[in-house]
Protein backbone atom coordinates (compact mmCIF):
# COMPACT_ATOMS: atom_id res chain seq x y z
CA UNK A 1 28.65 -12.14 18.13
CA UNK A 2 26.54 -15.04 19.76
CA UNK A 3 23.13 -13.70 20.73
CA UNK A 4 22.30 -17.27 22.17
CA UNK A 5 18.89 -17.71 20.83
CA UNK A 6 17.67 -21.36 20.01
CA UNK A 7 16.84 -21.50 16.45
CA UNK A 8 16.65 -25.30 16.09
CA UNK A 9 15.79 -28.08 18.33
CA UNK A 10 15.98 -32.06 17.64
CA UNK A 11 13.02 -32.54 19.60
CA UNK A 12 10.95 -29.79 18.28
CA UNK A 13 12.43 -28.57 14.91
CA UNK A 14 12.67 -25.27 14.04
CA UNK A 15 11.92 -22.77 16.56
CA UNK A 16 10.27 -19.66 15.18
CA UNK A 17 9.74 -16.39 17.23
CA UNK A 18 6.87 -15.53 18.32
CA UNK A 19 5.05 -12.51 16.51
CA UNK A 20 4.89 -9.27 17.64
CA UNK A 21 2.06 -6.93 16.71
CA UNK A 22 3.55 -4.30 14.34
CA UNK A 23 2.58 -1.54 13.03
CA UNK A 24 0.14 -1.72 9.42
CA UNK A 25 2.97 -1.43 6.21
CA UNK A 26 2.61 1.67 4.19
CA UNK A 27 3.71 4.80 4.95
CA UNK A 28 2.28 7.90 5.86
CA UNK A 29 3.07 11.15 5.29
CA UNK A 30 3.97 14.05 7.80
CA UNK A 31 2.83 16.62 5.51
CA UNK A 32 -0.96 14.73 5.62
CA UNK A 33 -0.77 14.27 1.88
CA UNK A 34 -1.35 11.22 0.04
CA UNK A 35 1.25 10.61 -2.81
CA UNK A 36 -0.15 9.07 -6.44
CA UNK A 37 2.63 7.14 -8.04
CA UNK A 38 3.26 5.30 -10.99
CA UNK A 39 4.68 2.16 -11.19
CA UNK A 40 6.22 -0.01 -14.58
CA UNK A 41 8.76 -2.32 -12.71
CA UNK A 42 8.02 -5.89 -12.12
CA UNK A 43 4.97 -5.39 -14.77
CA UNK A 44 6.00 -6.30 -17.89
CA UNK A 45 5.76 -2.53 -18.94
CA UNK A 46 2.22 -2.25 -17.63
CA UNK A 47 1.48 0.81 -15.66
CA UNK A 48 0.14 0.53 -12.62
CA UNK A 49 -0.53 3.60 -10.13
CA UNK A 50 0.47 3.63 -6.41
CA UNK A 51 -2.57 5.39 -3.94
CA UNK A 52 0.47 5.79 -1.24
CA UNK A 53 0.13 7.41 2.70
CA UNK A 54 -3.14 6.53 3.30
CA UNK A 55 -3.70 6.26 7.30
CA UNK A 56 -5.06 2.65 7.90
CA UNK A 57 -6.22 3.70 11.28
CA UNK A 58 -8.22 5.91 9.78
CA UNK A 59 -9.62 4.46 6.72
CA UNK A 60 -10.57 1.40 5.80
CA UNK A 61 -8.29 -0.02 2.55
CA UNK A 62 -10.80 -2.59 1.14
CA UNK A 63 -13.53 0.11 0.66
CA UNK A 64 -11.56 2.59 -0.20
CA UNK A 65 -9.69 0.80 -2.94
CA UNK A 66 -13.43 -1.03 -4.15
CA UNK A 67 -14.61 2.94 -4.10
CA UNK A 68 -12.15 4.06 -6.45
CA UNK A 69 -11.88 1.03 -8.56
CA UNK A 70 -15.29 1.39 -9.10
CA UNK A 71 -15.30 4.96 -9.62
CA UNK A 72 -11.85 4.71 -12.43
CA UNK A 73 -13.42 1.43 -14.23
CA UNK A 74 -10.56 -0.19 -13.33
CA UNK A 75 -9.01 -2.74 -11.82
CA UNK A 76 -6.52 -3.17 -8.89
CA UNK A 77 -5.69 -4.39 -5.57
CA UNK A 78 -4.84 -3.60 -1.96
CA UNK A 79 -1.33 -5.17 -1.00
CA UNK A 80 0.63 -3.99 2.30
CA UNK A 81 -0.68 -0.48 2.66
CA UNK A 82 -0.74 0.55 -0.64
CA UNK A 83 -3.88 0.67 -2.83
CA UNK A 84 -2.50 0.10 -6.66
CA UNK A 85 -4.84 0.62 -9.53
CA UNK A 86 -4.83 -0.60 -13.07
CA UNK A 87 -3.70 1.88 -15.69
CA UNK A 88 -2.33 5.47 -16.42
CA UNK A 89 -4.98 7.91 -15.37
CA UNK A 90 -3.18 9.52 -12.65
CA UNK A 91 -4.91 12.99 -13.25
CA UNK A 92 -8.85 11.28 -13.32
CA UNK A 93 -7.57 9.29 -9.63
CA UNK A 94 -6.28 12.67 -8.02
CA UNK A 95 -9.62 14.28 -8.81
CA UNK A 96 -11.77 11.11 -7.29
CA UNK A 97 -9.40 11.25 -4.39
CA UNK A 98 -9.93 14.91 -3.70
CA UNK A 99 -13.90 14.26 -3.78
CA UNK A 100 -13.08 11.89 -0.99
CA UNK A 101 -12.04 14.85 0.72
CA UNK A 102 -8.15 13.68 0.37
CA UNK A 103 -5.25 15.92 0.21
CA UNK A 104 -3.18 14.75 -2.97
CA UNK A 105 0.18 15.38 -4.85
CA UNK A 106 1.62 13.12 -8.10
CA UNK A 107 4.68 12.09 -7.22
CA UNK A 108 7.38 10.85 -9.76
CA UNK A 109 7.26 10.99 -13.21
């Protein structure tokens, strides 16, 4: 059960691991399609849609996200791999996407 890892020290305080490159959050697809979802929970029963599967290696998020943004009139935000943008429109973001030269589906309801 005992690992025997120091987690606290009275000379130093707490002791904190040290951080090990991970890989980017957000998760990508096998199929090499990007997913649109939509989004209420957490909101206050505004929508908000979910770019999802994006490869980060690949693209860059903050231009990609100020791209479309732009492009929908909208606004949004880039948080842990996911690109979410403002609104309902999930049909208008699927055809700016495939202009990008993205493969998409609408996932969910």
């Amino acid at each position: 059960m005992s690992d025997n890892r120091l987690v606290y020290s009275t000379d130093m305080g707490r002791i904190s691991e040290p951080k090990v490159d991970q890989e980017p959050a957000g998760k990508v697809f096998k199929d090499g399609f990007i997913r649109i979802e939509r989004q209420t929970k957490g909101r206050k029963g505004k929508g908000v849609m979910l770019v999802v599967g994006i490869d980060s290696k690949e693209h860059d998020f903050k231009k990609l996200a100020k791209t479309i943004k732009s492009k929908m009139g909208q606004g949004g935000a880039v948080k842990e791999g996911v690109i979410e943008v403002q609104g309902d429109d999930r049909d208008k973001l699927k055809a700016i996407l495939e202009t990008l030269k993205f493969k998409v589906k609408i996932a969910g309801g």
